[in-house]
Protein backbone atom coordinates (compact mmCIF):
# COMPACT_ATOMS: atom_id res chain seq x y z
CA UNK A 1 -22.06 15.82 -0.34
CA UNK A 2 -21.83 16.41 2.97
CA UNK A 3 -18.72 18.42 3.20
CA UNK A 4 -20.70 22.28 3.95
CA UNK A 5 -23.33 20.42 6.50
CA UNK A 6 -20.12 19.54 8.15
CA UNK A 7 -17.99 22.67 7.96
CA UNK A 8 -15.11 20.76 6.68
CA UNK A 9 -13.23 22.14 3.19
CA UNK A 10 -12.61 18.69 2.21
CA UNK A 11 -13.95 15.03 2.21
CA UNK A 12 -11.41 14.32 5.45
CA UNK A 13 -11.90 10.07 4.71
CA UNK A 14 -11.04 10.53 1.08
CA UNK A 15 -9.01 7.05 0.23
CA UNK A 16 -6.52 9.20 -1.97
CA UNK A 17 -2.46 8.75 -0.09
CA UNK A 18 -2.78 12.94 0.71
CA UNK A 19 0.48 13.69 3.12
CA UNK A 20 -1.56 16.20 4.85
CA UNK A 21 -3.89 13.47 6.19
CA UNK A 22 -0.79 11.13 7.52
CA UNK A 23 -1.35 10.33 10.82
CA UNK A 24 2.01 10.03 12.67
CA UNK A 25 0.37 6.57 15.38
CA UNK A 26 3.97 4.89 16.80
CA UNK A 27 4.32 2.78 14.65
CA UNK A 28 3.79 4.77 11.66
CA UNK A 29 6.61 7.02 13.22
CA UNK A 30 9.08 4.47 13.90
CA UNK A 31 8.40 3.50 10.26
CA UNK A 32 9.34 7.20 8.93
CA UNK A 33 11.59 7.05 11.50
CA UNK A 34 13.45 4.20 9.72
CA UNK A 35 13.26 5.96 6.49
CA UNK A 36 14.88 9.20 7.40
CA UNK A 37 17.80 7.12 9.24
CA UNK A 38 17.95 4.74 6.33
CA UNK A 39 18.38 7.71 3.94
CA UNK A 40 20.35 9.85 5.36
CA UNK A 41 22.87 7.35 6.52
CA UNK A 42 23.33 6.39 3.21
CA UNK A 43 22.20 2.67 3.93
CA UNK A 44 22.23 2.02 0.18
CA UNK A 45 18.78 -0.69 0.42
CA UNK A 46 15.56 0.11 2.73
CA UNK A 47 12.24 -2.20 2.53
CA UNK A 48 9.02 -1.12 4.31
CA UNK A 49 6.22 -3.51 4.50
CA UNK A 50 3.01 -3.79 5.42
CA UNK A 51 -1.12 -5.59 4.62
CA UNK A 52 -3.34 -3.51 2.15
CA UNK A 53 -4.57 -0.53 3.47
CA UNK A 54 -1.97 0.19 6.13
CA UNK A 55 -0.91 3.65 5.01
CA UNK A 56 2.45 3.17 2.91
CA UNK A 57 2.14 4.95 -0.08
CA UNK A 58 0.51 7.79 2.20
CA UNK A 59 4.13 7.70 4.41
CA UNK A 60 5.74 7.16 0.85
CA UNK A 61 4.34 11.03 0.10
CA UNK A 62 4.87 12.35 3.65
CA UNK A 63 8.33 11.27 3.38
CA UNK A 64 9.36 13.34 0.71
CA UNK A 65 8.16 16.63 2.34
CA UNK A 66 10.62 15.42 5.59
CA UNK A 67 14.07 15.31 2.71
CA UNK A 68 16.52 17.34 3.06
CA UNK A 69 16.51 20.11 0.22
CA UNK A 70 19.83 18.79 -1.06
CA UNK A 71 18.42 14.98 -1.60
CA UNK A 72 16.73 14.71 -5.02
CA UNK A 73 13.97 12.30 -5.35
CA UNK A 74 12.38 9.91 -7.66
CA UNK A 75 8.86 8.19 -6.77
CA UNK A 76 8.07 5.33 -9.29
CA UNK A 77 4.25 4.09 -8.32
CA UNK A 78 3.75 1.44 -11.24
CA UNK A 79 5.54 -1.74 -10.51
CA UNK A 80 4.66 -3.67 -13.83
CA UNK A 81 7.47 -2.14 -15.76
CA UNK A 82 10.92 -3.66 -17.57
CA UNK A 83 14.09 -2.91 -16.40
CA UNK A 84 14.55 -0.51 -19.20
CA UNK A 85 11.55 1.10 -18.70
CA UNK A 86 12.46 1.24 -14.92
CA UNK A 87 16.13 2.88 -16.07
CA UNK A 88 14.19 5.33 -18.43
CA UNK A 89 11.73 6.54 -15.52
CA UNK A 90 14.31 6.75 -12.66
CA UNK A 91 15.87 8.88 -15.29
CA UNK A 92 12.99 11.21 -16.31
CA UNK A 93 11.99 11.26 -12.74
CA UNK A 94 15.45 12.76 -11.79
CA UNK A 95 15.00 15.23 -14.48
CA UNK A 96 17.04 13.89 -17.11
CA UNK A 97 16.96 14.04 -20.70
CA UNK A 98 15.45 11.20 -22.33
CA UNK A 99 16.02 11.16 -25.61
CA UNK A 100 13.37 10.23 -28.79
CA UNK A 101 15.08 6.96 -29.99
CA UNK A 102 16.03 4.10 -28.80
CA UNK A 103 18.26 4.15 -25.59
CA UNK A 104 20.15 1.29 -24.26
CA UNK A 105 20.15 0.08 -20.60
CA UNK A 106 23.65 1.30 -20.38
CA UNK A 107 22.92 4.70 -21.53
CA UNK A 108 20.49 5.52 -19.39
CA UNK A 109 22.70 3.89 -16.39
CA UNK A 110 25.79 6.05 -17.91
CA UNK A 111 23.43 9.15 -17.40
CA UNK A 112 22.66 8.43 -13.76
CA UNK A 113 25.76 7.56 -12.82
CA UNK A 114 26.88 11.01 -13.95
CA UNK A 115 24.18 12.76 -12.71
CA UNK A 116 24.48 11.04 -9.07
CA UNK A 117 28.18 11.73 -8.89
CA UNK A 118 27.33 15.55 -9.21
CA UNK A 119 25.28 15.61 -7.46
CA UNK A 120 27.32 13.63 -4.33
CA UNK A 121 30.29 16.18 -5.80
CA UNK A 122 27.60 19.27 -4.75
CA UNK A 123 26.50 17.47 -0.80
CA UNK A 124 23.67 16.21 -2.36
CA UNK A 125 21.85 12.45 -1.92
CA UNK A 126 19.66 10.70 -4.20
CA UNK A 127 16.96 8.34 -2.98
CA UNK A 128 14.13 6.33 -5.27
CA UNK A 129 11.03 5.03 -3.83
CA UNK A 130 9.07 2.33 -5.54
CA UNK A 131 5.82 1.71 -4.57
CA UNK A 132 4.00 -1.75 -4.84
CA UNK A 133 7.49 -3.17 -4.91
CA UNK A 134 5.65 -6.77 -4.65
CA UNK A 135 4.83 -6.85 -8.17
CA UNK A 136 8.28 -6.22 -9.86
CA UNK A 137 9.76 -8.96 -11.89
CA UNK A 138 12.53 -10.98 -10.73
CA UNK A 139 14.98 -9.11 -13.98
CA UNK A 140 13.52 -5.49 -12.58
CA UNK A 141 14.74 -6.55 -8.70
CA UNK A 142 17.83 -7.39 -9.82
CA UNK A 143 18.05 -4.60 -12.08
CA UNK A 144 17.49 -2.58 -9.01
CA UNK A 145 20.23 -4.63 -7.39
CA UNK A 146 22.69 -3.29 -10.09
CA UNK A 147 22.06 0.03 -9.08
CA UNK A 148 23.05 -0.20 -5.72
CA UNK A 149 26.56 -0.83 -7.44
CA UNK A 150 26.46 3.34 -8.25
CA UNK A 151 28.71 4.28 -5.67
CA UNK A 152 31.95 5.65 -4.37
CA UNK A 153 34.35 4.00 -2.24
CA UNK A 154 32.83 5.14 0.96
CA UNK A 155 28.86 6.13 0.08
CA UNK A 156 26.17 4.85 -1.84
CA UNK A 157 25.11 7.48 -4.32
CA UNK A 158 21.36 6.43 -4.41
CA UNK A 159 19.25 5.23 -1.55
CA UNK A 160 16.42 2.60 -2.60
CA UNK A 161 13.38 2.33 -0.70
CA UNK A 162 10.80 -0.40 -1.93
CA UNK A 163 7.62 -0.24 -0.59
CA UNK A 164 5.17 -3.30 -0.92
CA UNK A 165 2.96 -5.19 0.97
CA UNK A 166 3.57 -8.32 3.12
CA UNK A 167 4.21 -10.52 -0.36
CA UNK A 168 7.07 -8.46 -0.55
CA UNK A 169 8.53 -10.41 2.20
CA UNK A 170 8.59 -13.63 0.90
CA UNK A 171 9.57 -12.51 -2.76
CA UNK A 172 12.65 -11.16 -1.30
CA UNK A 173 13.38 -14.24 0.61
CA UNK A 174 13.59 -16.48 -2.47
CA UNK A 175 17.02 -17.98 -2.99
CA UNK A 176 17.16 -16.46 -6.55
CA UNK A 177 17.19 -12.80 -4.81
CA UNK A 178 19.57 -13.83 -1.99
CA UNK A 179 22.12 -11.14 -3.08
CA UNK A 180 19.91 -8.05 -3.14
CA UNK A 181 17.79 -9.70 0.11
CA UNK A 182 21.34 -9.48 1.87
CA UNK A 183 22.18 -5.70 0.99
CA UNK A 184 19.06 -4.79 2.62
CA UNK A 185 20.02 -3.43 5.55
CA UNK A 186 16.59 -1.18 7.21
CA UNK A 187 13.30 -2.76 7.32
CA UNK A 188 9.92 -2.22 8.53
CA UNK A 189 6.61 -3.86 8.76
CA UNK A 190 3.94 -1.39 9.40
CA UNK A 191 1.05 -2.87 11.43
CA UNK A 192 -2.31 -1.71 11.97
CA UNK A 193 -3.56 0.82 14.49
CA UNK A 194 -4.08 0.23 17.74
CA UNK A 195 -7.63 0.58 19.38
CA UNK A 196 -6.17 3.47 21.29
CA UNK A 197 -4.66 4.95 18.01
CA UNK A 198 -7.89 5.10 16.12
CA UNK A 199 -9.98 8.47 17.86
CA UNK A 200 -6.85 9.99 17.21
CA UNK A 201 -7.13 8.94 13.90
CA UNK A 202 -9.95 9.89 13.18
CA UNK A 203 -10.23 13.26 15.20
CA UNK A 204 -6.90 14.23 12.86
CA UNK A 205 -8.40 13.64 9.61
CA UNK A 206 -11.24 15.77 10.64
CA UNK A 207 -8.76 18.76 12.27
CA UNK A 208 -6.70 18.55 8.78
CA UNK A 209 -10.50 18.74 6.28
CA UNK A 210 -10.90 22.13 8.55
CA UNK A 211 -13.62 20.45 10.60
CA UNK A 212 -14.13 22.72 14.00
CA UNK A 213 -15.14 20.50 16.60
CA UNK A 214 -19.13 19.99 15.50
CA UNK A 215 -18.70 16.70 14.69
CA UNK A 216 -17.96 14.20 17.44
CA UNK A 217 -17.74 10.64 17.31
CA UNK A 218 -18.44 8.86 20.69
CA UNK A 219 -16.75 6.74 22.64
CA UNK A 220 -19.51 3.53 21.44
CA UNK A 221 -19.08 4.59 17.78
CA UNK A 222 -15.43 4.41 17.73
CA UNK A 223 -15.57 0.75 19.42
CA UNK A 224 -17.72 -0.48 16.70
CA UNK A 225 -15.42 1.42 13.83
CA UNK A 226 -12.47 -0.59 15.98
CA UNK A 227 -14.38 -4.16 15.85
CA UNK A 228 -14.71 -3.77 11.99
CA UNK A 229 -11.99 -2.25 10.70
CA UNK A 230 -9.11 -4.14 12.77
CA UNK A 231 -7.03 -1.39 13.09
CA UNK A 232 -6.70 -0.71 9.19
CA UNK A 233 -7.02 2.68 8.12
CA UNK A 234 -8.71 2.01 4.43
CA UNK A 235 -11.19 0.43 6.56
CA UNK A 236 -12.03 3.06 9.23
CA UNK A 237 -11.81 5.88 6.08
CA UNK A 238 -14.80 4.20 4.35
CA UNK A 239 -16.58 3.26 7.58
CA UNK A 240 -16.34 6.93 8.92
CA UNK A 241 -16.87 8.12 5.50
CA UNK A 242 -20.16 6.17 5.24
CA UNK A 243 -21.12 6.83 8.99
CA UNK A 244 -20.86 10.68 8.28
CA UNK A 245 -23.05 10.51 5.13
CA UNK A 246 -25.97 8.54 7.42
CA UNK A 247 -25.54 11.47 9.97
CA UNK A 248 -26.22 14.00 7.19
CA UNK A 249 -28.86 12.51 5.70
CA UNK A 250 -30.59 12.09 9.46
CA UNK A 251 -29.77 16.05 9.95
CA UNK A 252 -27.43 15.16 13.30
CA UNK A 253 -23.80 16.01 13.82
CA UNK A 254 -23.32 13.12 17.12
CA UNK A 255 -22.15 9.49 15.75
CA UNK A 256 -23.61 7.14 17.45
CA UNK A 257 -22.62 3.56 17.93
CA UNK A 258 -26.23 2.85 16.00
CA UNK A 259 -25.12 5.16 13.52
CA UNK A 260 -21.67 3.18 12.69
CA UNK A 261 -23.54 -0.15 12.65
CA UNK A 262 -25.75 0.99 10.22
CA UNK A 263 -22.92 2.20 8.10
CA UNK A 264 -21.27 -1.18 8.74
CA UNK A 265 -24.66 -2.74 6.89
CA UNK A 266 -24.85 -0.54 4.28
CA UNK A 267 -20.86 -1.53 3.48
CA UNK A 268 -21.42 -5.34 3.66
CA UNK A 269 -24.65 -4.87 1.47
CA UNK A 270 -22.46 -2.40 -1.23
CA UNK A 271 -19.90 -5.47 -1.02
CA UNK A 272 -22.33 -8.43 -1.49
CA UNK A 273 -24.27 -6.58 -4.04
CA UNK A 274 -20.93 -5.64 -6.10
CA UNK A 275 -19.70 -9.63 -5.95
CA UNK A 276 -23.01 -10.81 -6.27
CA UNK A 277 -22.58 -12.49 -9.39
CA UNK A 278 -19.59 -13.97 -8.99
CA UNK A 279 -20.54 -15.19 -5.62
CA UNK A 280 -23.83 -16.77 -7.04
CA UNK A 281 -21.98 -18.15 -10.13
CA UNK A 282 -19.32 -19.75 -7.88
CA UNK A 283 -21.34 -21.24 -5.48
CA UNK A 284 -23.64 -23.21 -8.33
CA UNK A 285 -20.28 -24.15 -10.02
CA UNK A 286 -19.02 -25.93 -6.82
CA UNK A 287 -22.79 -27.55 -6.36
CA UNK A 288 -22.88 -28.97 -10.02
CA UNK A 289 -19.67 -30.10 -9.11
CA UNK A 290 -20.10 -31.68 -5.99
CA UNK A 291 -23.39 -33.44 -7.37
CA UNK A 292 -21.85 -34.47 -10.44
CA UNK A 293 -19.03 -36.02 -8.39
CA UNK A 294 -21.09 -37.79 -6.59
CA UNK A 295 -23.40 -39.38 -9.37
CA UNK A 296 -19.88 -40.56 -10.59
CA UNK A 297 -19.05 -42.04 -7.64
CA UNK A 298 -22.74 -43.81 -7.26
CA UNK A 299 -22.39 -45.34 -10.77
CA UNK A 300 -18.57 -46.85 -9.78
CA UNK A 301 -20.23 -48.44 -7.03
CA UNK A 302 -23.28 -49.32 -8.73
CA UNK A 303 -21.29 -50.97 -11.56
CA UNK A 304 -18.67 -52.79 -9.31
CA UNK A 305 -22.00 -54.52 -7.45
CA UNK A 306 -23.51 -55.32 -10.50
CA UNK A 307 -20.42 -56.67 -11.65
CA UNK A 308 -20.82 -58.88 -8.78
CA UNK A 309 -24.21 -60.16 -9.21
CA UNK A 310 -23.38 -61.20 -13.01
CA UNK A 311 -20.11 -62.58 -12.46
């Protein structure tokens, strides 16, 4: 809506994981940083982690325009799969044939393994990336351990990166994944931005949607987008996204600290009237509840004095 009033060519806070928009704060760099020497090395197991909203499937897309031409790739983004239909996905995302019927688990591994040793035979590497890695099944991890195995004597064949969030963590840590917690070798936990970090930020995104300098942020309006969004970039997109739509509508290009707060407002109201329900359901549930438990209690005691009295 506000796009032309802006001059920009695109919505730059769109919450979509666009490479373009990446931007590269320290510790998102170390992070890629990790990847690239994880991959390239041949490290066989890499784990990135990170809270909700902290850019990783974004650096999960950047990362695969910083490959070498000669590494083939395979980005899997849906974690609630089997471990054959993780085998027969690896396989179609490598380009392989899948074929109509029904495939065993070691067919399709018998194809990979082929296809990764010609690949090695031609220079090449091979690297998978699985987004929301948190939700995979215990038989789909250790699926995923298996195919670590696809190697020579001296190099892995296939690099795996999983990606998750901070659950990730302690799902790897269990004792019943203590073999493929072990091969993982490169890790990272991203973190939120700094409070320096963020006018950067936010001055990128609007650089990259072809803003040209009309719209300026000051120094009070990017405290307040720091108070509420922590550092977390979800949060400052829909905050700055929001903030810009108020400056539109009010037919000014300056956002002011008043202007974030009362995009803050309208957020927390969007929120509150979206869980209203539930919220309003919950809270008489736990009333009834608490009243009922203590009518219950009040008769007990009632009866045991009565009791008393009688006896």
């Amino acid at each position: 809506m506000y796009t032309s009033y802006f001059g920009f060519k695109e919505n730059p806070f769109n919450l979509t994981p666009d490479p373009r928009y990446l931007f590269l704060s320290p510790c998102h760099k170390e992070a890629l940083d990790h990847l690239l020497y994880g991959i390239n090395e041949r490290k066989g197991f890499i784990a990135i982690t990170g809270g909700i909203g902290t850019g990783k499937t974004t650096l999960c897309r950047a990362l695969l325009s910083h490959l070498d031409p000669s590494t083939k790739s395979a980005l899997i983004l849906n974690a609630f799969i089997s471990d054959l239909e993780l085998l027969k996905t690896i396989n179609q995302e490598f380009g392989l044939p899948v074929g109509q019927g029904k495939t065993s688990k070691k067919e399709y591994i018998d194809a990979l393994n082929q296809f990764l040793l010609r690949n090695f035979a031609r220079g090449g590497n091979a690297v998978l990336l699985i987004d929301e890695s948190q939700n995979l099944s215990d038989a789909v991890l250790e699926q995923i351990r298996m195919l670590s195995n696809l190697e020579t004597e001296r190099e892995k064949l296939i690099q795996i990166v999983l990606v998750g969030q901070s659950e990730l963590k302690e799902l790897l840590a269990a004792p019943s994944l203590r073999q493929l917690n072990e091969r993982i070798t490169v890790r990272y936990d991203l973190s939120p931005l700094e409070y320096r970090d963020i006018r950067g930020y936010v001055e990128h995104r609007l650089v990259v949607a072809g803003g040209r300098g009309n719209v300026r942020f000051t120094d009070g309006g990017c405290r307040k987008i720091a108070l509420f969004s922590k550092g977390n970039p979800r949060r400052i997109n829909a905050v700055c996204d929001r903030s810009l739509l108020i400056a539109y509508v009010e037919g000014v290009q300056r956002i002011s600290k008043g202007t974030v707060r009362r995009a803050i407002k309208e957020l927390h109201r969007d929120m509150k009237i979206d869980h209203g329900v539930d919220i309003g359901f919950r809270r008489k549930a736990a009333l009834s509840f608490t009243v009922l438990l203590l009518l219950m209690t009040l008769a007990g005691f009632a009866g045991w004095f009565l009791r008393g009295i009688l006896s």
